[in-house]
Protein backbone atom coordinates (compact mmCIF):
# COMPACT_ATOMS: atom_id res chain seq x y z
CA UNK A 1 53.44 118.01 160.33
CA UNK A 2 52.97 117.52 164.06
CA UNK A 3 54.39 114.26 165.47
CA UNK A 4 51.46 112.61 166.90
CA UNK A 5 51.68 109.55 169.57
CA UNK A 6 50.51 105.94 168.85
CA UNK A 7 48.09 105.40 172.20
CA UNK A 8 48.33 101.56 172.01
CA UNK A 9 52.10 101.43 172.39
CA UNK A 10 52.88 104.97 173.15
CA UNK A 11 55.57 105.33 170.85
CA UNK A 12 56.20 108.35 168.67
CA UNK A 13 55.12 107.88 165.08
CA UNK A 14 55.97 111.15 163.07
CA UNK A 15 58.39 113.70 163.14
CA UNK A 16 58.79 116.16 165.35
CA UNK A 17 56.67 119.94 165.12
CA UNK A 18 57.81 121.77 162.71
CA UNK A 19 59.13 125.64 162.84
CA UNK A 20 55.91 127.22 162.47
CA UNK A 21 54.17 124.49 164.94
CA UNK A 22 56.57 125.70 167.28
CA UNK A 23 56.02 129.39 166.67
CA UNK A 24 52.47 129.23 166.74
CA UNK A 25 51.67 126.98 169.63
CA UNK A 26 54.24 129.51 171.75
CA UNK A 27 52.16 132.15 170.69
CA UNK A 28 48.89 130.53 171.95
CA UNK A 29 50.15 130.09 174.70
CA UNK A 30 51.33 132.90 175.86
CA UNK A 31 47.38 134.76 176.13
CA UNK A 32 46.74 131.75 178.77
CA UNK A 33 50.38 132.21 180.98
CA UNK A 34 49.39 135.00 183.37
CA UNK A 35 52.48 137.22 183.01
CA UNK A 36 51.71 140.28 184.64
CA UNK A 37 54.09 142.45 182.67
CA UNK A 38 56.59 142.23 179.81
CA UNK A 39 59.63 143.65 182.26
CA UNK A 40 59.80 141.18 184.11
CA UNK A 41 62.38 137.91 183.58
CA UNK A 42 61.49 135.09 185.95
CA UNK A 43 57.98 133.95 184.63
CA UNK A 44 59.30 134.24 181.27
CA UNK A 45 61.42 131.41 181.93
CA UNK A 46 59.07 129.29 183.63
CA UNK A 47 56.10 129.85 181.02
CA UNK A 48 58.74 128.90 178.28
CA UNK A 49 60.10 125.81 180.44
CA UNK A 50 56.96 124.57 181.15
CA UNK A 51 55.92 124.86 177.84
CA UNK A 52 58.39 122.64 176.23
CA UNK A 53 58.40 120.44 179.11
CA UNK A 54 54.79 119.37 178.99
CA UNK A 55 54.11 119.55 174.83
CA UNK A 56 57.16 116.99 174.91
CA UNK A 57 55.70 114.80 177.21
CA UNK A 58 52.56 114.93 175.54
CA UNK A 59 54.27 113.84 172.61
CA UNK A 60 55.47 110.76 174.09
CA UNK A 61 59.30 112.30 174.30
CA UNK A 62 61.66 112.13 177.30
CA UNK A 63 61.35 115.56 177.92
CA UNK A 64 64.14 117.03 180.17
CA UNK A 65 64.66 120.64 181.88
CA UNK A 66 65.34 121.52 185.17
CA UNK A 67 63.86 120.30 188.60
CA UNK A 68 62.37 123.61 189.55
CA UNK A 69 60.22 123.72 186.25
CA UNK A 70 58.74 119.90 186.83
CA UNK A 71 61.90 117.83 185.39
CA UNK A 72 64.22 115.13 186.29
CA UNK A 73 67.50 117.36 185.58
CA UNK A 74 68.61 119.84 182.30
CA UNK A 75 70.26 117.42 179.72
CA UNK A 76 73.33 118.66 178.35
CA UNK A 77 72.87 121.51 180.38
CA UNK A 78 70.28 122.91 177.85
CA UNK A 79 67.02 124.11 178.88
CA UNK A 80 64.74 121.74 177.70
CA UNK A 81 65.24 118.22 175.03
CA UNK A 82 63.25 116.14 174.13
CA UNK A 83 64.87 112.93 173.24
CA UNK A 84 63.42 110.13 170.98
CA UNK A 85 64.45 106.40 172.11
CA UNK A 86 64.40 103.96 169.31
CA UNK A 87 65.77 100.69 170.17
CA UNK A 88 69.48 101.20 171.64
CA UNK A 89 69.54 104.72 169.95
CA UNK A 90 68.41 107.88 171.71
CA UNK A 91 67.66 111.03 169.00
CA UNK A 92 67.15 114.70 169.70
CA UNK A 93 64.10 115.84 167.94
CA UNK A 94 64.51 119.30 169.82
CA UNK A 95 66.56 121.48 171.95
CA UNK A 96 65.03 124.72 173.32
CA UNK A 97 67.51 127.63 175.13
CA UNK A 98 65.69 130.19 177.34
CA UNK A 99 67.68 133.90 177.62
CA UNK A 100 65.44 136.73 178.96
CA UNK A 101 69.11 138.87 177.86
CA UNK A 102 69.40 139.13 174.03
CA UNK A 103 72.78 140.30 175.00
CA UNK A 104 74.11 137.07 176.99
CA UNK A 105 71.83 134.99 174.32
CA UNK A 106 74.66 134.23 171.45
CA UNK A 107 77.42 133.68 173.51
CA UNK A 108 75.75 130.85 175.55
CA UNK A 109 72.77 129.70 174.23
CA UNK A 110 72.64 129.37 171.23
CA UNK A 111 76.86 128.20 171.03
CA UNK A 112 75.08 125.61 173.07
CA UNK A 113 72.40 124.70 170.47
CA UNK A 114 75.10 124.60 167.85
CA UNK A 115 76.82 122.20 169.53
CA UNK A 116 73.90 119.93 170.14
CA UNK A 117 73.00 117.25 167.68
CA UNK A 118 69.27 117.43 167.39
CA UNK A 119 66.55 118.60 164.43
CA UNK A 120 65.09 121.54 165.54
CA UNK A 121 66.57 124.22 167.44
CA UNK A 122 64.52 126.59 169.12
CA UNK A 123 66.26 129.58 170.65
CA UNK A 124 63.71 132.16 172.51
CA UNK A 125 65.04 136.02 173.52
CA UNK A 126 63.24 139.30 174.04
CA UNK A 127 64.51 142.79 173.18
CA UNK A 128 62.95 146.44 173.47
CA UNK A 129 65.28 147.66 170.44
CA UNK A 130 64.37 147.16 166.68
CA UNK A 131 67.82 148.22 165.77
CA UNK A 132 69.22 145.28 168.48
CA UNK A 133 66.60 142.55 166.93
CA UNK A 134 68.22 143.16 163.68
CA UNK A 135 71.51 143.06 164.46
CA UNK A 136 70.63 139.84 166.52
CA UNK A 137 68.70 138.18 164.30
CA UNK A 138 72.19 139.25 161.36
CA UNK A 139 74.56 137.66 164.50
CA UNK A 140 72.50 134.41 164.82
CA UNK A 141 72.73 133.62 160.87
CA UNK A 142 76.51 134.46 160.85
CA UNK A 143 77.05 132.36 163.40
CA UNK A 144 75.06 129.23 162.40
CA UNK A 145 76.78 130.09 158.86
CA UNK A 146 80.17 129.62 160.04
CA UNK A 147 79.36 126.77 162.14
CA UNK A 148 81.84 123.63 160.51
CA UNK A 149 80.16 120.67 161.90
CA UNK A 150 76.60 120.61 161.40
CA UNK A 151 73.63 118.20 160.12
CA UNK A 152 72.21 118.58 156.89
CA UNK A 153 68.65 118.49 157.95
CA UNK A 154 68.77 120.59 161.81
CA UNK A 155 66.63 123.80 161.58
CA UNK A 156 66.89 126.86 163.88
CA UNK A 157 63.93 128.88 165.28
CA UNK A 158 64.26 132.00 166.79
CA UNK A 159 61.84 133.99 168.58
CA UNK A 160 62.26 137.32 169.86
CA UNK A 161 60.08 139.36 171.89
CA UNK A 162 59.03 142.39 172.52
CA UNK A 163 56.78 145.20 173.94
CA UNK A 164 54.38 146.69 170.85
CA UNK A 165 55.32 150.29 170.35
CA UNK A 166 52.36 151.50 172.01
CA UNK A 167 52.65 149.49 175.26
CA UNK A 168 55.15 150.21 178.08
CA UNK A 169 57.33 147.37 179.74
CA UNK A 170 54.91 147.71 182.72
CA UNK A 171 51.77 146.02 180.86
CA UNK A 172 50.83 142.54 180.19
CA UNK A 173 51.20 142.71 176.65
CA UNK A 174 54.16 141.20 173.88
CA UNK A 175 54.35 141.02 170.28
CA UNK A 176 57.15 137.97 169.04
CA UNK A 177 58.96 137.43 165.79
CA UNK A 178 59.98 134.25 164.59
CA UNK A 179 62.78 133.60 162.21
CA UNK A 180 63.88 130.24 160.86
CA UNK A 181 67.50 129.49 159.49
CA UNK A 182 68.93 126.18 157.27
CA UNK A 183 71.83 124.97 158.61
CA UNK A 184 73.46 127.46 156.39
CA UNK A 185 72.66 130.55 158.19
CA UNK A 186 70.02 131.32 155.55
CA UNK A 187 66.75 132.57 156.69
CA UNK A 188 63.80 130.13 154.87
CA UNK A 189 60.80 131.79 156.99
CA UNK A 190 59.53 134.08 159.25
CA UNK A 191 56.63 134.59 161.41
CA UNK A 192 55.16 137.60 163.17
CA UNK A 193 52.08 137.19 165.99
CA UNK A 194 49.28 140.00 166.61
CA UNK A 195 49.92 142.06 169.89
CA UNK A 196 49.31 139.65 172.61
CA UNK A 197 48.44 139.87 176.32
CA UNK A 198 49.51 137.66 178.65
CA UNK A 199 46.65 138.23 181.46
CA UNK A 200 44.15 136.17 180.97
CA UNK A 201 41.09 138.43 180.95
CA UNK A 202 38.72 136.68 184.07
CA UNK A 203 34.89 135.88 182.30
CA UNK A 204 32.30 137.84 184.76
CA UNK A 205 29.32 135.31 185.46
């Protein structure tokens, strides 16, 4: 269920998105975020900043990320968090790590989510390879498996992207994959979008 805000005292009410709220609301997105090509790594980041920034203020969160995408300063030196205050307790609904390298993306971001305390963890990557996906997405559940500390009820998301087989890296289109661990390591769900393009078409009047 989608955590929804109470207007009168602006106070969160519910828990946070869940898995596939995440994975689907990304994916909507991403038709509206003008990126003129899937090669590219800079707007990447800043669609996928921005995009956590500004659902988790909607939300009514304290949503922190770096200056350069519209916050006050990374928290934890993760991307974006979204932190929950509840009297003299602060909570982390969600943590989000942005690596446009699949290669560079277990070693630092998502150790990083591991180490973070919060209920979902969303960790977004893109790859050209289906062989390197797979072996990714076989790396990531190892390594949350043989995680020792943990919380019983923290959730990982994973999205991968990539071009569809018929596009070249060139052209504004991407097709993502969502997969969604336990804190075991075991996968519980999966998602897959249509081909997407991320140039808005322009209406003619």
């Amino acid at each position: 269920m989608v955590c929804s805000i109470n207007k009168s005292s602006s106070t969160i009410s519910e828990r946070p998105p869940t898995p596939r709220d995440v994975f689907e609301r990304f994916q909507e997105g991403l038709s509206k975020s003008n990126i003129q090509e899937y090669g590219c790594e800079e707007p990447w980041t800043k669609y996928a900043t921005e995009f956590f920034r500004e659902w988790g203020q909607n939300l009514g969160y304290e949503s922190c990320c770096r200056e350069a995408y519209g916050g006050t300063g990374e928290y934890m030196s993760i991307d974006v968090i979204w932190i929950k205050k509840a009297a003299d307790q602060r909570f982390i609904d969600l943590a989000m790590e942005h690596e446009n390298n699949i290669d560079e993306a277990f070693d630092d971001e998502l150790q990083k989510l591991m180490d973070v305390k919060a209920l979902l963890k969303v960790l977004i990557t893109y790859s050209k390879k289906k062989d390197k996906r797979e072996r990714f997405v076989a790396k990531v559940a190892w390594g949350i498996r043989m995680r020792a500390l943990k919380l019983s009820e923290e959730r990982y998301l994973l999205i991968i992207g990539s071009p569809p087989e018929d596009k070249k890296p060139s052209q504004p289109y991407v097709q993502i994959q969502g997969f969604v661990f336990d804190n075991t390591g075991c996968l519980i769900d999966n998602f897959s979008s249509p081909i997407i393009c991320t140039k808005p078409t322009v209406s003619q009047t």
